[in-house]
N, C-alpha and C. Protein backbone atom coordinates (compact mmCIF):
# COMPACT_ATOMS: atom_id res chain seq x y z
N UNK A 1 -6.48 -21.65 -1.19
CA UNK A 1 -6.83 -20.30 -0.77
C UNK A 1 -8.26 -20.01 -1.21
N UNK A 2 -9.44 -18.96 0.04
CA UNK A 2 -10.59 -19.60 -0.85
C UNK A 2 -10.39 -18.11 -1.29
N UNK A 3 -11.87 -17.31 -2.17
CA UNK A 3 -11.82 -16.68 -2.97
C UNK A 3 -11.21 -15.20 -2.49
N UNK A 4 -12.27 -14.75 -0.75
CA UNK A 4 -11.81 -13.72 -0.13
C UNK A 4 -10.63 -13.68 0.44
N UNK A 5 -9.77 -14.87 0.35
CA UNK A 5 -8.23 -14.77 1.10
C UNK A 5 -7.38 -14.44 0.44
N UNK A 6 -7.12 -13.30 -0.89
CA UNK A 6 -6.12 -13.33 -1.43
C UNK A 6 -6.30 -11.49 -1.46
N UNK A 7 -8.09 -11.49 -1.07
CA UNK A 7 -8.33 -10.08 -1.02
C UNK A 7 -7.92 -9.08 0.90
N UNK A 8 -7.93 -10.19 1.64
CA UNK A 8 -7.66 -10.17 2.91
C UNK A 8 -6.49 -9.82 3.47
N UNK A 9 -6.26 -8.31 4.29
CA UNK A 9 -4.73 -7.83 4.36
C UNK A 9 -4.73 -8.80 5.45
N UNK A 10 -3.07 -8.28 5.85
CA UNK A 10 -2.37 -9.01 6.96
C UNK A 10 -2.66 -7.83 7.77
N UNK A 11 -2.50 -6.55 7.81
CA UNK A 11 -2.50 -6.09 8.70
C UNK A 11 -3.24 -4.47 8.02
N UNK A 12 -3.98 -3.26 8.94
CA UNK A 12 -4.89 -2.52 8.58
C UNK A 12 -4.33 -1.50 9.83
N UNK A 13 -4.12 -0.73 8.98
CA UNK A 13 -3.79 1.26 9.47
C UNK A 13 -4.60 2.04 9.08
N UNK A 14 -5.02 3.19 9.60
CA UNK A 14 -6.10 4.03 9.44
C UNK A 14 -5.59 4.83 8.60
N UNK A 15 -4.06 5.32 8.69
CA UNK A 15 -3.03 6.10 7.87
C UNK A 15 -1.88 5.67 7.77
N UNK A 16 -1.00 6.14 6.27
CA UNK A 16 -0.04 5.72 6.38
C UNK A 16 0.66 5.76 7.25
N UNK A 17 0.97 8.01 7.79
CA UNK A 17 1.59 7.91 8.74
C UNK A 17 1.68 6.83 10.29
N UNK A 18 0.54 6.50 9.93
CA UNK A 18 0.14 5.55 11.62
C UNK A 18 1.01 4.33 11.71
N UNK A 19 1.94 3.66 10.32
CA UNK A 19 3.20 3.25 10.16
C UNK A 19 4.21 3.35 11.04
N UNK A 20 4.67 2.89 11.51
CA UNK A 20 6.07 3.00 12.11
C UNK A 20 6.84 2.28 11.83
N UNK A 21 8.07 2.39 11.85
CA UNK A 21 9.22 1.87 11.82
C UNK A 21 9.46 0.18 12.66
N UNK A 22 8.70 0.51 13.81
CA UNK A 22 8.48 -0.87 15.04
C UNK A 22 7.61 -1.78 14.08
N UNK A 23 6.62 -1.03 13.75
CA UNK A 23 5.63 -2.11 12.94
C UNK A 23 6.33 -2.59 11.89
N UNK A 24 7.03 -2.25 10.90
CA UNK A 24 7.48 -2.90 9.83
C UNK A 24 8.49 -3.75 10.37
N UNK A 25 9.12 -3.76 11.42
CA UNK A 25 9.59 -4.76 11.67
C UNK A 25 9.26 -5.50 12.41
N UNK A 26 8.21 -5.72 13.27
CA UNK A 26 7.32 -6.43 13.66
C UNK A 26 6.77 -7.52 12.47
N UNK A 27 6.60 -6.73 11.72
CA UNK A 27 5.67 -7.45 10.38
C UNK A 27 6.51 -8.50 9.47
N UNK A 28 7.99 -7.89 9.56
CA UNK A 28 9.11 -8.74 9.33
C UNK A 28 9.70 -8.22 7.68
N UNK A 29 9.24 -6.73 7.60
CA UNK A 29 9.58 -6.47 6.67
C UNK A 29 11.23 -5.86 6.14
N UNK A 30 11.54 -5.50 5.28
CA UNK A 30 12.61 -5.15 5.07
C UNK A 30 12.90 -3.55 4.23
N UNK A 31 11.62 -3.99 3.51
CA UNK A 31 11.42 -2.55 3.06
C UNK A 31 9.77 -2.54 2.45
N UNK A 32 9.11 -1.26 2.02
CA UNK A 32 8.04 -1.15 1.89
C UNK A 32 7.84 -0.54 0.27
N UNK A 33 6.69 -1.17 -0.64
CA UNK A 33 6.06 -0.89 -1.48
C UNK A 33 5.00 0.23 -1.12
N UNK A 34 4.86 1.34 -1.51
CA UNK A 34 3.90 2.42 -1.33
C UNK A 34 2.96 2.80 -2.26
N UNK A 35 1.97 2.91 -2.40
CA UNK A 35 0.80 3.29 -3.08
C UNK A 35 0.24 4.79 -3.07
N UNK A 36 0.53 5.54 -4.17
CA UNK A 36 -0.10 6.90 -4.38
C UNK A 36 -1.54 7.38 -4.08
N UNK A 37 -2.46 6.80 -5.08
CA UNK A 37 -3.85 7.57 -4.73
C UNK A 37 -4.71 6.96 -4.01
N UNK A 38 -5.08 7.62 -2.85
CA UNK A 38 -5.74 7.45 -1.62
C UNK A 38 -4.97 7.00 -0.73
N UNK A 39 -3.51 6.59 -0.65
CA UNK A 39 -2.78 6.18 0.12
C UNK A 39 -1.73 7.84 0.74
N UNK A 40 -1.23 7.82 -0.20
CA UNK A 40 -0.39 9.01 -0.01
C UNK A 40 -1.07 10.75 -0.11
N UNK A 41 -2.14 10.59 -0.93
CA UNK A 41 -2.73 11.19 -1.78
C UNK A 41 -4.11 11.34 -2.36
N UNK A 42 -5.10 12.23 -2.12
CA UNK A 42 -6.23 12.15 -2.91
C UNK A 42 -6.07 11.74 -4.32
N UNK A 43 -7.00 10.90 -4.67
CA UNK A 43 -6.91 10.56 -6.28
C UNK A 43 -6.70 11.49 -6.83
N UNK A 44 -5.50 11.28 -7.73
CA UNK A 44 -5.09 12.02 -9.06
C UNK A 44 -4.56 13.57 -8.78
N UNK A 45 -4.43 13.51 -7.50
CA UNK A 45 -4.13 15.01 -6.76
C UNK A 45 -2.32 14.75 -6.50
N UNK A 46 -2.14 16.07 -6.61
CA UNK A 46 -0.45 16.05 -6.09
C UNK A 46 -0.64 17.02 -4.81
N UNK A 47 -1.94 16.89 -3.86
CA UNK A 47 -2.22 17.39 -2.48
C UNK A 47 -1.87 16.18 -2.24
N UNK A 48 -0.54 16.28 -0.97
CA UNK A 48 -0.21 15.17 -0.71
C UNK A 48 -0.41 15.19 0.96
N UNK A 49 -0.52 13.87 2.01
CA UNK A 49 -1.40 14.22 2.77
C UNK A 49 0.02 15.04 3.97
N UNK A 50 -0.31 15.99 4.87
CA UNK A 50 0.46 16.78 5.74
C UNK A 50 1.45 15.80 6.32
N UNK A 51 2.68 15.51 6.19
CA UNK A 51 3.70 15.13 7.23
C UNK A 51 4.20 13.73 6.10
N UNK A 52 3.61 13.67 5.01
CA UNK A 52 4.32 12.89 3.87
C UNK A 52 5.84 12.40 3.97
N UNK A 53 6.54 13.64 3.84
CA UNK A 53 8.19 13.52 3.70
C UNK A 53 8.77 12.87 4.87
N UNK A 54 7.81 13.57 5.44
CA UNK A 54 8.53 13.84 6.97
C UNK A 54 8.48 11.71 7.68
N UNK A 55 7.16 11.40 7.06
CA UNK A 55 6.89 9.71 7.00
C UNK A 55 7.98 9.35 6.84
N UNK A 56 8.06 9.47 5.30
CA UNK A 56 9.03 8.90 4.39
C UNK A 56 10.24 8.40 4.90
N UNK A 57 10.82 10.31 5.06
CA UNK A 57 12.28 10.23 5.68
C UNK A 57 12.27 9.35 6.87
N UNK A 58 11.86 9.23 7.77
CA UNK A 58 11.90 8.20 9.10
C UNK A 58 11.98 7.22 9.07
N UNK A 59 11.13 6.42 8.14
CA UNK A 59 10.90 5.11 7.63
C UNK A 59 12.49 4.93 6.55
N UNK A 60 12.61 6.07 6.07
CA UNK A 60 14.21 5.36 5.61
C UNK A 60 15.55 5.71 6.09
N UNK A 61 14.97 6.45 7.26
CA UNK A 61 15.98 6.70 7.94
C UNK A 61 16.49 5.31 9.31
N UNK A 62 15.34 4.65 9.23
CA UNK A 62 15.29 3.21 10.06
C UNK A 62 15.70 2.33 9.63
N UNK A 63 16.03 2.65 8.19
CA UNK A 63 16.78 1.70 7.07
C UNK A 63 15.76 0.57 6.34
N UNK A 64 14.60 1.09 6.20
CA UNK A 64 13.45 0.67 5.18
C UNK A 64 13.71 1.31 4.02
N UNK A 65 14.44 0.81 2.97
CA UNK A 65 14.25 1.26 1.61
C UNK A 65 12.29 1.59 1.34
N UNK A 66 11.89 2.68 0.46
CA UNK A 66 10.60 2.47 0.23
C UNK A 66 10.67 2.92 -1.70
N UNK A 67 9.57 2.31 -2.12
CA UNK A 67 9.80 2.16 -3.49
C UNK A 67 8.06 2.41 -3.78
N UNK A 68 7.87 3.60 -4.96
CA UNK A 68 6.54 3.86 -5.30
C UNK A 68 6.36 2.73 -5.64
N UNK A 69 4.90 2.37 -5.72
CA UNK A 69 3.97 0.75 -6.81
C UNK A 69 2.81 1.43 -7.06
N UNK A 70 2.32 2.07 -8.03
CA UNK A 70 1.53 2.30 -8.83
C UNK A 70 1.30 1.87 -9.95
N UNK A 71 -0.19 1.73 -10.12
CA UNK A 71 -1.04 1.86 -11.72
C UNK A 71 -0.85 2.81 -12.12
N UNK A 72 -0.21 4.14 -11.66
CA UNK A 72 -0.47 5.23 -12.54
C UNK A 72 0.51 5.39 -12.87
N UNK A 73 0.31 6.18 -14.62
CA UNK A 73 1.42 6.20 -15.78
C UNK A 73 2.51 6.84 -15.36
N UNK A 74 3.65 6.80 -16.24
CA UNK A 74 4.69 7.23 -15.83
C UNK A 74 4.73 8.95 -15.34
N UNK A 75 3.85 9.81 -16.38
CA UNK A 75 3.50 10.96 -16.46
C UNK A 75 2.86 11.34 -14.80
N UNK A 76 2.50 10.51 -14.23
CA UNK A 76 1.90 11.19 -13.02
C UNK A 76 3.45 10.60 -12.01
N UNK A 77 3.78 9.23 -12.02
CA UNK A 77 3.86 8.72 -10.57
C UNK A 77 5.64 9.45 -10.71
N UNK A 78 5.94 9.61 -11.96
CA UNK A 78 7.55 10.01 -11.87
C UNK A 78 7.62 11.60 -11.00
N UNK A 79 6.92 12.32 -11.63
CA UNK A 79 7.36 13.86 -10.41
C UNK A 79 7.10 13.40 -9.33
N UNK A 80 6.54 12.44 -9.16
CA UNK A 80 5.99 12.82 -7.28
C UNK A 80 6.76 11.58 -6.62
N UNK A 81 7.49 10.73 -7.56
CA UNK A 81 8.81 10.17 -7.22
C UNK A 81 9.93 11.34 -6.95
N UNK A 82 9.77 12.00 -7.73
CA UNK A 82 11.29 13.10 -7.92
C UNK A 82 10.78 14.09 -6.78
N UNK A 83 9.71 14.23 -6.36
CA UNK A 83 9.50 15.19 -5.25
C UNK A 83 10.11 14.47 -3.90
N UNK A 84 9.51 13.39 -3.75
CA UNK A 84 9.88 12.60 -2.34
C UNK A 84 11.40 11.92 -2.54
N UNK A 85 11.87 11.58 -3.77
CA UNK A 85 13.14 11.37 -3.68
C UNK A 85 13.02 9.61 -3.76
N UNK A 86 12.19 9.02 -4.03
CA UNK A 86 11.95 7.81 -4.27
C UNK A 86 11.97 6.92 -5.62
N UNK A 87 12.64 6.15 -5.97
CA UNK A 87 12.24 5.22 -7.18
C UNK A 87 11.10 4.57 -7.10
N UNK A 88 10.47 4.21 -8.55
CA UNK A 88 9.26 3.53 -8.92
C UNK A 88 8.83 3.01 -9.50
N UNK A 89 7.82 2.34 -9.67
CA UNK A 89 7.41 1.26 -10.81
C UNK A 89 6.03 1.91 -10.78
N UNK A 90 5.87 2.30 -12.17
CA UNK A 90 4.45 2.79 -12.93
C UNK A 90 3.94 1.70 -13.60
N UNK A 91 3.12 2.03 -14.01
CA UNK A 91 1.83 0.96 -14.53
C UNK A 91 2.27 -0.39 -13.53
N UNK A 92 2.01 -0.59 -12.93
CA UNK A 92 2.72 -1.58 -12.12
C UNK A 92 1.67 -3.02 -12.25
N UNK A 93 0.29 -2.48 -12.87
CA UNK A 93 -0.63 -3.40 -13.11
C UNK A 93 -1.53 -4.39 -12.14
N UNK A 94 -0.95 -4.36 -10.70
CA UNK A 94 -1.93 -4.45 -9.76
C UNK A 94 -3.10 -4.89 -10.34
N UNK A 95 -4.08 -5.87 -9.66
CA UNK A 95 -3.94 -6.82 -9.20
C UNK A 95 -2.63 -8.22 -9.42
N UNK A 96 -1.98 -7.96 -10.91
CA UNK A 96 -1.00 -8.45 -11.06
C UNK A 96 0.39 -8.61 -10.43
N UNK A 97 1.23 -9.37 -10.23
CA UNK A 97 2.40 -9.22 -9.22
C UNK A 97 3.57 -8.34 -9.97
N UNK A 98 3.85 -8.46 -10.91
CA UNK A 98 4.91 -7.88 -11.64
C UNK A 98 5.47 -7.03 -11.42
N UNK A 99 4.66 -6.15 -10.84
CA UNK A 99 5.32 -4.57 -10.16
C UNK A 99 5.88 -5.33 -8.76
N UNK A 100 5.16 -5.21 -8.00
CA UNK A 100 5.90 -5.79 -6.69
C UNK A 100 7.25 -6.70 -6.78
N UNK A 101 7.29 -8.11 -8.04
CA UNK A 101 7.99 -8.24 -7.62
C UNK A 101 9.62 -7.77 -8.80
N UNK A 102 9.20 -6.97 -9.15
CA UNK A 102 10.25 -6.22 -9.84
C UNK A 102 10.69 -4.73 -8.90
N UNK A 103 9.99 -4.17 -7.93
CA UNK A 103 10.51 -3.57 -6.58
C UNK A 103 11.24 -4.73 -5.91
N UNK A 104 10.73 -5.39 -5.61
CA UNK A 104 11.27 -6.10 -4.31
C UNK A 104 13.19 -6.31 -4.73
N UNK A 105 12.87 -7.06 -6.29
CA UNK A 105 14.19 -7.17 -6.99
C UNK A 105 15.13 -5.94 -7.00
N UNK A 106 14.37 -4.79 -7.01
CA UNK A 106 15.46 -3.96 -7.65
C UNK A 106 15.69 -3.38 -5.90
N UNK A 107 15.26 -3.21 -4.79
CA UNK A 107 15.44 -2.99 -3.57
C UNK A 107 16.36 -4.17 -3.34
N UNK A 108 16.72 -5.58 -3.60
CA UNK A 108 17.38 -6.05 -3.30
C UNK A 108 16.79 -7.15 -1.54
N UNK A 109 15.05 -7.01 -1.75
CA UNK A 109 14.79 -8.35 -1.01
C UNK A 109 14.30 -9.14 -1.25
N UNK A 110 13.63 -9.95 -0.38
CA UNK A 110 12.86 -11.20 -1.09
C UNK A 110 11.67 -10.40 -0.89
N UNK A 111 10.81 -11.03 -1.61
CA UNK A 111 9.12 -10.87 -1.93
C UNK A 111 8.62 -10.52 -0.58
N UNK A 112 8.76 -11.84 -0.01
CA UNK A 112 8.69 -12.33 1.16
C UNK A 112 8.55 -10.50 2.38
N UNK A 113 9.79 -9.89 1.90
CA UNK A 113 10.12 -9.14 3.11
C UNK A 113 9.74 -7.92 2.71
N UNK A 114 8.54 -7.49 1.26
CA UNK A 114 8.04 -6.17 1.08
C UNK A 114 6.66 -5.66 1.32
N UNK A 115 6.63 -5.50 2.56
CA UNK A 115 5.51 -4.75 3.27
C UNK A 115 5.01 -3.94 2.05
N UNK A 116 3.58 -4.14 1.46
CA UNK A 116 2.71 -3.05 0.06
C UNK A 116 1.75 -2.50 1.22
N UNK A 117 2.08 -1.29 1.07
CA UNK A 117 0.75 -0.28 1.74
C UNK A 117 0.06 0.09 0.90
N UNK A 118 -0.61 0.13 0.96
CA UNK A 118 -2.20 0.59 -0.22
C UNK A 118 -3.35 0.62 0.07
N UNK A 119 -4.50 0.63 -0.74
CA UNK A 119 -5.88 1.31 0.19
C UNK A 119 -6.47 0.20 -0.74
N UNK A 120 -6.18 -0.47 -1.89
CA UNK A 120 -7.08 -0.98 -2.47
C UNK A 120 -7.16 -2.82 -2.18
N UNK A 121 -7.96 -3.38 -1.70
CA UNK A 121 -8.12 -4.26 -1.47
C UNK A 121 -7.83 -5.60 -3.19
N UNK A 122 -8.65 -4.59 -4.03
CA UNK A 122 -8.69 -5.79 -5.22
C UNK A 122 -7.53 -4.96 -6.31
N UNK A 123 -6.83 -4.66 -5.75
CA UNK A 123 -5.58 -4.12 -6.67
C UNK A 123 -4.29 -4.36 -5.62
N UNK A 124 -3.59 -3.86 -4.84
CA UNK A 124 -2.72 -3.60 -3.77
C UNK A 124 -2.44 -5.21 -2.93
N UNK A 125 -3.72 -5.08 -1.88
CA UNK A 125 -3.89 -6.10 -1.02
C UNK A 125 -3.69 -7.31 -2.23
N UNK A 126 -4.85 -7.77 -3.13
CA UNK A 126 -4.55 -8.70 -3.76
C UNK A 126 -3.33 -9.53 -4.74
N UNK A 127 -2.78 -8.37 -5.49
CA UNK A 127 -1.52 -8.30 -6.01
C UNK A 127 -0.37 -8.56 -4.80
N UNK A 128 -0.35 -7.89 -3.15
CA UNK A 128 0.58 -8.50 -2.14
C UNK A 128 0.20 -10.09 -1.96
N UNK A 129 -0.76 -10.29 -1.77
CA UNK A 129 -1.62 -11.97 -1.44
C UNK A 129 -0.63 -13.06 -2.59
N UNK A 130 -1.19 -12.99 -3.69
CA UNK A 130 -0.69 -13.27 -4.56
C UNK A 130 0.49 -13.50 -5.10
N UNK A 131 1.62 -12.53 -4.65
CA UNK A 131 3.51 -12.64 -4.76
C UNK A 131 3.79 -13.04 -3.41
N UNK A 132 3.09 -12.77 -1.90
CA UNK A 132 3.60 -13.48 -1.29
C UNK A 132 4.14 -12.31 -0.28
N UNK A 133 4.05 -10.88 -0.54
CA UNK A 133 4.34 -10.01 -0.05
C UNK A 133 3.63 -9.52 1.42
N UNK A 134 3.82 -8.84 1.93
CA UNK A 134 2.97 -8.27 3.27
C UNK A 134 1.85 -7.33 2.43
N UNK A 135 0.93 -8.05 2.99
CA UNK A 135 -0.47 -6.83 2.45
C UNK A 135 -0.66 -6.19 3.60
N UNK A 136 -0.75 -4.79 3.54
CA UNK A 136 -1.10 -3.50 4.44
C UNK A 136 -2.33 -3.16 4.35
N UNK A 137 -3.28 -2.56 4.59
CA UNK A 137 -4.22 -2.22 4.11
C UNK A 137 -3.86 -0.66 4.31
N UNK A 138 -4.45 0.59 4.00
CA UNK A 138 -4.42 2.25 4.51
C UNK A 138 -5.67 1.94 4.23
N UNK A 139 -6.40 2.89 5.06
CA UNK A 139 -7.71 3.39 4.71
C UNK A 139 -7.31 3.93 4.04
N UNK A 140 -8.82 4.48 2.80
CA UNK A 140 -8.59 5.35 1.81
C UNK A 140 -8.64 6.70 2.25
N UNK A 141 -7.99 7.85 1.65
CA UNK A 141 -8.40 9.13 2.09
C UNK A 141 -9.90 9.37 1.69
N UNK A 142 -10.26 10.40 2.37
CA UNK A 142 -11.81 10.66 1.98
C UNK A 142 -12.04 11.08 1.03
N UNK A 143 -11.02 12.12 0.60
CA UNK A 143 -11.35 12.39 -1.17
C UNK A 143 -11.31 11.10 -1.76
N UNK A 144 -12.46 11.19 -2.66
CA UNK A 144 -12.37 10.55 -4.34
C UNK A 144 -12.82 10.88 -5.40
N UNK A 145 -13.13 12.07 -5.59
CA UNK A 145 -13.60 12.91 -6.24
C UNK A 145 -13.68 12.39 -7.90
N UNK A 146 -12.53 11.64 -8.64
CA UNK A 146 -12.58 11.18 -9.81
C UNK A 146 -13.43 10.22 -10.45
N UNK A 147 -13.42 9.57 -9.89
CA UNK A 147 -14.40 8.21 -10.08
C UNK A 147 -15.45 7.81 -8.84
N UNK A 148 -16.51 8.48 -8.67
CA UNK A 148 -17.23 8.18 -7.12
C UNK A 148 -18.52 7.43 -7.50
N UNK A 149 -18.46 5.88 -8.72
CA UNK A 149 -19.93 5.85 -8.96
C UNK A 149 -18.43 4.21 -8.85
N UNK A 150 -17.31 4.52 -9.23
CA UNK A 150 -16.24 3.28 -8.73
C UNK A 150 -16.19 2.70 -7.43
N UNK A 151 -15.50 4.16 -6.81
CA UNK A 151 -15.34 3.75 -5.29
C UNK A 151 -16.47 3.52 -4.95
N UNK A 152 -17.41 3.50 -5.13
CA UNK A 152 -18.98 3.03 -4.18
C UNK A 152 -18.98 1.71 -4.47
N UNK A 153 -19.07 1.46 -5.96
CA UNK A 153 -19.46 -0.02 -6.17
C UNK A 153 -18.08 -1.45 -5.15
N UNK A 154 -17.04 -0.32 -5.27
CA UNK A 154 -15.71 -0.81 -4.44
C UNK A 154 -15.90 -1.14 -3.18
N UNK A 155 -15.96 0.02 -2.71
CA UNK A 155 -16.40 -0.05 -1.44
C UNK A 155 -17.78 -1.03 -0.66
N UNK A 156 -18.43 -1.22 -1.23
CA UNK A 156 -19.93 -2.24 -1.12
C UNK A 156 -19.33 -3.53 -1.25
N UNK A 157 -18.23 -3.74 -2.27
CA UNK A 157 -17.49 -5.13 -1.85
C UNK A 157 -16.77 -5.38 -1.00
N UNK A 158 -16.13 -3.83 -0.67
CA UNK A 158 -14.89 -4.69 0.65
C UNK A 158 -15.43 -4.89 1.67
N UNK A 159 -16.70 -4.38 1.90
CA UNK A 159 -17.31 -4.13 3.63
C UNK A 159 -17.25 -5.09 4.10
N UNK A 160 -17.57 -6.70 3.65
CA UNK A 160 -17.68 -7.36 4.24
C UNK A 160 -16.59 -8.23 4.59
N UNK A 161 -15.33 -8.45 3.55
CA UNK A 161 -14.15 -8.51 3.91
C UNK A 161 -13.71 -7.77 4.61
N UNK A 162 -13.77 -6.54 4.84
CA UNK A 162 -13.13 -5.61 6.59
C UNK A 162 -14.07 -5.94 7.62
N UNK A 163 -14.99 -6.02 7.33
CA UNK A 163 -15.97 -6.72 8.92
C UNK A 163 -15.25 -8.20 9.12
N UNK A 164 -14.89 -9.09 8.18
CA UNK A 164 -14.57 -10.22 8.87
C UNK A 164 -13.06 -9.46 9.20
N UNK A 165 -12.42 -9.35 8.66
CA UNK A 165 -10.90 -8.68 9.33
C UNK A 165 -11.13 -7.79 10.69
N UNK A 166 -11.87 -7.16 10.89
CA UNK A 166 -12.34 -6.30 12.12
C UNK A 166 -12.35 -7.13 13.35
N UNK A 167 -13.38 -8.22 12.72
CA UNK A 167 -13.94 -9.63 13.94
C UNK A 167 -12.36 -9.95 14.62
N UNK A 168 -11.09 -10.45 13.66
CA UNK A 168 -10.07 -10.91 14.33
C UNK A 168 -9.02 -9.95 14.23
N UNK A 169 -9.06 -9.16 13.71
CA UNK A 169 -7.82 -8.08 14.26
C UNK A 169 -7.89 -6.63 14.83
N UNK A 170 -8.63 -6.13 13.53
CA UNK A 170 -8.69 -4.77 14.26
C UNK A 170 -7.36 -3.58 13.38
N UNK A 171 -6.96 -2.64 13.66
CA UNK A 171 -6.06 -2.05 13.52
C UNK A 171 -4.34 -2.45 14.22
N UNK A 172 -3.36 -2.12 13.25
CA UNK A 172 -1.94 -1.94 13.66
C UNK A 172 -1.84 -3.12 13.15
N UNK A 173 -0.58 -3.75 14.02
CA UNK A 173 0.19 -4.82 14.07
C UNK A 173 -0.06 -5.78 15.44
N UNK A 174 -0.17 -7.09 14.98
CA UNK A 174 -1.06 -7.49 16.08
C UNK A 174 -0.12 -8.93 16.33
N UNK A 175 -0.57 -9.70 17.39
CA UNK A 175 0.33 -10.95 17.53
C UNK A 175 -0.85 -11.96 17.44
N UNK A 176 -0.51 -13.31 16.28
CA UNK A 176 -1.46 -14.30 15.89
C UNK A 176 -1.85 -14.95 17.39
């Protein structure tokens, strides 16, 4: 694997909501790992983005178990588990696999079949690469208000990994 292929999603949504139910099983998933800030959520904000639940519920109403995967401490990611009604794994340590594949275990699939949505390429995407999982990409929300001297230096690295992903895919779910 060379260095940028572990940072490289399988597949890239503009929003979560832009998810569907068709796509995850297209993708061959079984159930989905979800990512809080900038995915669901402006960083560190419990403004969560309009039609959230309403995601949620659909996606498990299609019979996608979904399971939080966050870095963030228990103190943040547990209420906003208990709001949406979801179990989770905090500090989940991203880029590391451990979180993912201790969801995947406790959802009851293989690695193999847990679609990770997330915005971060060298945390999310890489940590899916790595266990073997479906890497999603979300764009990030536009807020980042917490750390914006991070996301820049972040962002200046992924560009060129999403320009080569752009060249052959593009957005959604696509056929090789």
């Amino acid at each position: 694997m060379k260095k940028n292929d572990v940072l490289m999603p399988r597949y890239r949504f503009k929003c979560v909501l832009d998810v569907t139910p068709a796509d995850l099983q297209k993708m061959g998933a079984k159930a989905v790992g979800l990512d809080i800030d900038n995915t669901l959520a402006p960083d560190g904000t419990m403004k969560f983005i309009d039609g959230a639940k309403e995601w949620i519920d659909n996606i498990q109403d299609a019979g996608f178990p979904i399971m939080l995967i966050s870095n963030g401490t228990i103190l943040r990611v547990a209420p906003i588990a208990k709001k949406f009604g979801l179990p989770y794994v905090s500090l989940s340590m991203k880029p590391f696999t451990r979180g993912l594949l201790r969801a995947a275990k406790r959802m009851g699939v293989e690695i193999t079949e847990l679609a990770m949505l997330g915005d971060q390429l060298f945390s999310d995407i890489k940590a899916a690469n790595r266990c073997g999982a479906i890497a999603v990409r979300i764009d990030p929300l536009p807020m980042k208000s917490l750390y914006p001297l991070y996301y820049a230096w972040k962002e200046k690295r992924e560009q060129p990994i999403l320009a080569e992903f752009e060249k052959l895919h593009g957005y959604g779910v696509y056929d090789d």
